[in-house]
N, C-alpha and C. Protein backbone atom coordinates (compact mmCIF):
# COMPACT_ATOMS: atom_id res chain seq x y z
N UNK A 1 0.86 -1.17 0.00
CA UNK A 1 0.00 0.00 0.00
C UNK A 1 0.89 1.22 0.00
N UNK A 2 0.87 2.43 -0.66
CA UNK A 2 1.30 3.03 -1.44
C UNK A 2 0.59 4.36 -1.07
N UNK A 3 0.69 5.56 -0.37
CA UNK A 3 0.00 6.71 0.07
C UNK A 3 1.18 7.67 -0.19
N UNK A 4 0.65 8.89 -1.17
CA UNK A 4 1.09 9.55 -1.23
C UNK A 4 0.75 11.38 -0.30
N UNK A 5 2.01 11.75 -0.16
CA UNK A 5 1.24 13.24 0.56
C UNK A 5 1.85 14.70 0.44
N UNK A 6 1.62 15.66 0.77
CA UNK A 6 2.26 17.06 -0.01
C UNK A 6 2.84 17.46 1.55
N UNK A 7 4.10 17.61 1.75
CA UNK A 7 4.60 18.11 2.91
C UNK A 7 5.26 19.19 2.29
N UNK A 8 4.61 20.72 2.50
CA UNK A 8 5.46 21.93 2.25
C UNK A 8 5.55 21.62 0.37
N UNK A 9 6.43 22.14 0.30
CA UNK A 9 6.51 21.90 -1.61
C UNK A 9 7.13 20.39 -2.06
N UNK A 10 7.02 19.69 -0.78
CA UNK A 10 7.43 18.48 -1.44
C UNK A 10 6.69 17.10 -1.90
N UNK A 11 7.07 16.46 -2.63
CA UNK A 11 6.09 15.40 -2.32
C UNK A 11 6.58 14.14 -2.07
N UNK A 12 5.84 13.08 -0.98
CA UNK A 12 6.63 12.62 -0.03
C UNK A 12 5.85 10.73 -0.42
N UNK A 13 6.30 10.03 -0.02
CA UNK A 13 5.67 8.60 -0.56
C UNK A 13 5.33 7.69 1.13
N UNK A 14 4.78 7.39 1.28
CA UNK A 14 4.51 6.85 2.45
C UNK A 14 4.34 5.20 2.52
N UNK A 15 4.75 4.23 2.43
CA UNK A 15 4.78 2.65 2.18
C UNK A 15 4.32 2.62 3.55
N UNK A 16 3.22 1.75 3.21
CA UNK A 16 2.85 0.82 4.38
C UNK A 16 3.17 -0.59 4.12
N UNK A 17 3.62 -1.74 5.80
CA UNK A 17 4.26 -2.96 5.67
C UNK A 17 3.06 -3.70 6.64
N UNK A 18 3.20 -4.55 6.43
CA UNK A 18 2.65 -5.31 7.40
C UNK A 18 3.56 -7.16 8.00
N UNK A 19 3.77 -7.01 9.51
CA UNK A 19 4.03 -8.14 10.03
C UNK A 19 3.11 -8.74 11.03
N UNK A 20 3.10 -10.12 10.98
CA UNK A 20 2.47 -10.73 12.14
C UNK A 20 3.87 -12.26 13.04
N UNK A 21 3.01 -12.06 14.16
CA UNK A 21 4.26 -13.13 14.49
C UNK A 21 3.35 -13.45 15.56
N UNK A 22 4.14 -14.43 16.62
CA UNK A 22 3.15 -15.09 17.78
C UNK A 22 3.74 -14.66 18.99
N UNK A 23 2.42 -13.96 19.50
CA UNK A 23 2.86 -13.39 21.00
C UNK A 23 2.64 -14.39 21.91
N UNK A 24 2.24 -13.77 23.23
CA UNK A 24 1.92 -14.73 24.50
C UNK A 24 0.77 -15.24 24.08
N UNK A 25 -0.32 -14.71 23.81
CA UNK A 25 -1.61 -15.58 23.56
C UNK A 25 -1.97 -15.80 22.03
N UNK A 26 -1.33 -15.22 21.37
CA UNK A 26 -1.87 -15.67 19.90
C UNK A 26 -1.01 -14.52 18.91
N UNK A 27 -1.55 -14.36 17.57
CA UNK A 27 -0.77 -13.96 16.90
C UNK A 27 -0.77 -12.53 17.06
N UNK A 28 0.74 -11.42 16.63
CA UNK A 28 0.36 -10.33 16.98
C UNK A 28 0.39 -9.51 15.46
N UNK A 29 -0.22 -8.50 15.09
CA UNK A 29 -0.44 -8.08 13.37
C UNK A 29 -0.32 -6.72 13.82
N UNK A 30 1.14 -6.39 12.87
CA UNK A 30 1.51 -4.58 13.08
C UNK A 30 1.47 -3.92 11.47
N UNK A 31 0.97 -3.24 11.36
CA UNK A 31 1.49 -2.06 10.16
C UNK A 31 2.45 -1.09 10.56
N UNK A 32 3.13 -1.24 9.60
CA UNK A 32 4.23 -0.08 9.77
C UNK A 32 4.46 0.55 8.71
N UNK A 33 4.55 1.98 8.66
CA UNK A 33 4.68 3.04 7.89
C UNK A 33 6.12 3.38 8.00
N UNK A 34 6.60 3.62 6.19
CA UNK A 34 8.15 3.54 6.25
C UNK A 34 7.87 5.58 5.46
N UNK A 35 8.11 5.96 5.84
CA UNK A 35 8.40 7.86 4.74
C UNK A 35 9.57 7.97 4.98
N UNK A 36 10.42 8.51 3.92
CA UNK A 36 11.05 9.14 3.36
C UNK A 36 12.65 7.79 4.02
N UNK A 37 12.22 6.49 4.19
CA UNK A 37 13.33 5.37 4.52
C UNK A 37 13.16 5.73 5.95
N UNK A 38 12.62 6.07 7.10
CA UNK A 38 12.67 6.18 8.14
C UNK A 38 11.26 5.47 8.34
N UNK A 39 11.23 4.75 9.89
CA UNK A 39 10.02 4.28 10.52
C UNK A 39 9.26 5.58 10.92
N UNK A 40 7.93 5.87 10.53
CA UNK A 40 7.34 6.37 11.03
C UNK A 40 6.09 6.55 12.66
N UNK A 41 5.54 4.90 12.00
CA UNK A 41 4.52 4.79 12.77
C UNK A 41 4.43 3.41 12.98
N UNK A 42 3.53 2.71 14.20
CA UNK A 42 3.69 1.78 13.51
C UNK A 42 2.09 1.45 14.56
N UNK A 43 1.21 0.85 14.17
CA UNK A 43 0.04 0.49 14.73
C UNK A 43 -0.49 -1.16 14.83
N UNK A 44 -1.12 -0.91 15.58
CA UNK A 44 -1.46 -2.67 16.17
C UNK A 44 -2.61 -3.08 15.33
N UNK A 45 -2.62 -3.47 14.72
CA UNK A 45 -3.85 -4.23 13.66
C UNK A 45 -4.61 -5.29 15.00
N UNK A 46 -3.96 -5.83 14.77
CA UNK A 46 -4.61 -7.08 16.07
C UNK A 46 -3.92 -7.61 16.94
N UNK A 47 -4.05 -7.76 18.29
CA UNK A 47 -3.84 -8.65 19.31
C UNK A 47 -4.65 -9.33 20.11
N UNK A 48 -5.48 -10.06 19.69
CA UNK A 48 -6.94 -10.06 20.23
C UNK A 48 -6.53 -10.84 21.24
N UNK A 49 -5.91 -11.58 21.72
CA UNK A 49 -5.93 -13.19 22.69
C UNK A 49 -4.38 -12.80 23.48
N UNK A 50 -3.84 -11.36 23.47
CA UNK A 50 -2.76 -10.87 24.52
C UNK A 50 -3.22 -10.79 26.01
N UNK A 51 -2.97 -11.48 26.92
CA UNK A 51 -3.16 -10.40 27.98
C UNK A 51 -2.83 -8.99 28.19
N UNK A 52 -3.75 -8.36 28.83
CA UNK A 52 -3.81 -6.66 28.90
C UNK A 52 -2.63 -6.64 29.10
N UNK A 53 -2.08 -7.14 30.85
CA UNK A 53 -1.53 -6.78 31.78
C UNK A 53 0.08 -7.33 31.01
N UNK A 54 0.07 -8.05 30.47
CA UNK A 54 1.70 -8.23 29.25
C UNK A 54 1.89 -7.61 28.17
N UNK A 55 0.24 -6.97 27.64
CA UNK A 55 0.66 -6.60 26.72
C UNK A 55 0.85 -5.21 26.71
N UNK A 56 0.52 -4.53 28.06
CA UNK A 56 0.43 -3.24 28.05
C UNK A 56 2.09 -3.12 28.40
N UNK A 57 2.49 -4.33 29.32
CA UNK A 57 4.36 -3.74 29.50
C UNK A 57 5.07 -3.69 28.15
N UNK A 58 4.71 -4.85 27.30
CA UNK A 58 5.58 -4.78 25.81
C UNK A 58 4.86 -3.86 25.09
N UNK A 59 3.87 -3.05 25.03
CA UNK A 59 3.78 -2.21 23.59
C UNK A 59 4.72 -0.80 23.52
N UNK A 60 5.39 -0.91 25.24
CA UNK A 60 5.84 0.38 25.09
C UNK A 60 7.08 -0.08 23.91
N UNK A 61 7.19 -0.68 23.63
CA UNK A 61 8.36 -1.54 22.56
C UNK A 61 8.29 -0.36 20.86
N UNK A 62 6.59 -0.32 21.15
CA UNK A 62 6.43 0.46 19.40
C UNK A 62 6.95 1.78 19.52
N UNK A 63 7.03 2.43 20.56
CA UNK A 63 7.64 3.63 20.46
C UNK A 63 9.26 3.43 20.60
N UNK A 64 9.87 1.97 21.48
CA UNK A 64 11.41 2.25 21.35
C UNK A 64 11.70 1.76 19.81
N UNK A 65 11.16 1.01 18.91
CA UNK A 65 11.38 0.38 17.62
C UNK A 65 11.39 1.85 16.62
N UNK A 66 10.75 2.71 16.83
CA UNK A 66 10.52 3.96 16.04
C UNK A 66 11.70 5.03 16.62
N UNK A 67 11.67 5.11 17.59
CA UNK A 67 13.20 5.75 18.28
C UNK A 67 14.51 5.27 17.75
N UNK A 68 14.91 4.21 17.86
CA UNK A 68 15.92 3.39 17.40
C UNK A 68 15.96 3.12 15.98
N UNK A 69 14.67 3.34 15.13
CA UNK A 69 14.56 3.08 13.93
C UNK A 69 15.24 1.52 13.43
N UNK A 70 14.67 0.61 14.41
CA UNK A 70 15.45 -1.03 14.53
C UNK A 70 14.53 -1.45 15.39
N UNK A 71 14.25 -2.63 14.97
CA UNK A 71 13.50 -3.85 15.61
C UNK A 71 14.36 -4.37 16.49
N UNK A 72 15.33 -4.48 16.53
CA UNK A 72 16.79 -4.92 17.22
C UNK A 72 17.00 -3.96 18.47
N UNK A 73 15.83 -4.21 19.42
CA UNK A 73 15.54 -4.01 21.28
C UNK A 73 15.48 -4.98 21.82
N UNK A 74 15.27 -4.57 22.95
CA UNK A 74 15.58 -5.60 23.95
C UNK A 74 14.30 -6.19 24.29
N UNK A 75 13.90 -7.04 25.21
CA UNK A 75 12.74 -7.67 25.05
C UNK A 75 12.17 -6.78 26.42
N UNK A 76 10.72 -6.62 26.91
CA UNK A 76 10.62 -6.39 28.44
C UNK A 76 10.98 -7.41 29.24
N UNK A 77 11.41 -7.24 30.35
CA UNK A 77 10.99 -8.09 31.66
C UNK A 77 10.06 -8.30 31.94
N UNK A 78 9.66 -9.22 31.89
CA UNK A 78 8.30 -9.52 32.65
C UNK A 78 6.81 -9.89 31.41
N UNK A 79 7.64 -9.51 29.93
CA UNK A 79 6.33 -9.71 28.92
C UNK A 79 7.43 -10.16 28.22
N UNK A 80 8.05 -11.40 28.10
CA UNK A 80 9.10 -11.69 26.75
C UNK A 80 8.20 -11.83 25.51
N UNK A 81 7.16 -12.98 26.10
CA UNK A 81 6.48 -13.55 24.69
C UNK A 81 5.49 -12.46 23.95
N UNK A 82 5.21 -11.52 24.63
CA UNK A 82 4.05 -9.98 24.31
C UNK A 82 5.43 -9.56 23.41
N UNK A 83 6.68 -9.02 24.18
CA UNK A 83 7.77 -8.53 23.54
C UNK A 83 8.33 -8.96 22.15
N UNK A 84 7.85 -10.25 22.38
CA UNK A 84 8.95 -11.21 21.10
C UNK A 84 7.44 -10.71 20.15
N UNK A 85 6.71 -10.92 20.35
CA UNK A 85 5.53 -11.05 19.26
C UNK A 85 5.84 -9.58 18.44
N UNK A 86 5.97 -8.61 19.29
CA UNK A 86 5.60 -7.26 18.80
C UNK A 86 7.66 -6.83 18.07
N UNK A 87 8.42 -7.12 18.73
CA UNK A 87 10.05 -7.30 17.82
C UNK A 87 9.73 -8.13 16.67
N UNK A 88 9.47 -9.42 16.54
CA UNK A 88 9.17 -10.63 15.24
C UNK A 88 8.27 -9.75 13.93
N UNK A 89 7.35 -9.41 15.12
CA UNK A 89 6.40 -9.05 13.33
C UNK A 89 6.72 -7.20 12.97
N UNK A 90 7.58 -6.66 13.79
CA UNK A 90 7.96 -5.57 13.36
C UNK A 90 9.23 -6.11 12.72
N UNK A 91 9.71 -6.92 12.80
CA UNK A 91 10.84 -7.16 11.90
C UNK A 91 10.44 -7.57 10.29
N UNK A 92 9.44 -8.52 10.26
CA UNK A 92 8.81 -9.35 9.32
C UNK A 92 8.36 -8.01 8.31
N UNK A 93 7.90 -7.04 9.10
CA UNK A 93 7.73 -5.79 8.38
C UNK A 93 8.55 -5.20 7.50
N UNK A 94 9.47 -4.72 8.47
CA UNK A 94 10.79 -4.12 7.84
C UNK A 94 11.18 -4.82 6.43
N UNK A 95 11.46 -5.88 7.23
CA UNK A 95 12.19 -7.25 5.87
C UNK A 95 11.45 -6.68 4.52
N UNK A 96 9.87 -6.69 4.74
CA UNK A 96 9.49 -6.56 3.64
C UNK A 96 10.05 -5.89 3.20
N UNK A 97 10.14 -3.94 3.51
CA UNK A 97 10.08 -2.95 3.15
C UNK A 97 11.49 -2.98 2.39
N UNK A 98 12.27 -3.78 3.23
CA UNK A 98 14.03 -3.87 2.48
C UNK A 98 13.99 -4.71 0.93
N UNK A 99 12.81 -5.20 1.18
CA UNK A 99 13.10 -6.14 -0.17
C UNK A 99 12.72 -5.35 -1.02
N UNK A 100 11.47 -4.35 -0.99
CA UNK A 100 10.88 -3.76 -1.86
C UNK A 100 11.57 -2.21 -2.51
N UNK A 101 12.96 -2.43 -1.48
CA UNK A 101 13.53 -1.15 -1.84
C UNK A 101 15.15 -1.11 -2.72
């Protein structure tokens, strides 16, 4: 998926990716938005079968993955498998985006 947008006089391309991988309770499904070769965003499509209480310690993960601009963090304490789900399919993402570039 392919969104284009007008920032100032420029014009800018926005790729969206999508990964899924397996968290603590089931599978976890991220989109991630790549502009201008940098991570932008990245949003939770689904985690339906996470616990709250693991999944609320690992999501702070989507904001260090966008900081670091790398899937390549550390896992939480205390939520590995919430953690691993949400690192795996942000990677699975990326991958794409590298192939397509």
């Amino acid at each position: 998926e392919i969104c284009a947008c007008l920032v100032g006089s420029e014009m800018c391309i926005r790729d969206s990716y999508y990964g899924e991988a397996e968290g603590f309770g089931g599978p976890v499904k991220l989109k991630v938005i790549i502009q201008s070769n940098k991570i932008k965003s990245i949003t939770v499509i689904s985690a339906k079968q996470e616990t709250k209480e693991y999944w609320n310690m690992a999501a702070t993960l989507l904001d260090d993955i966008i900081k670091k601009q790398s899937a390549e963090v550390d896992v939480v304490s205390g939520a590995t498998y919430s953690s691993r789900g949400i690192i795996n399919a942000a990677k699975q993402a990326l991958e794409e985006a590298n192939e397509k570039n």
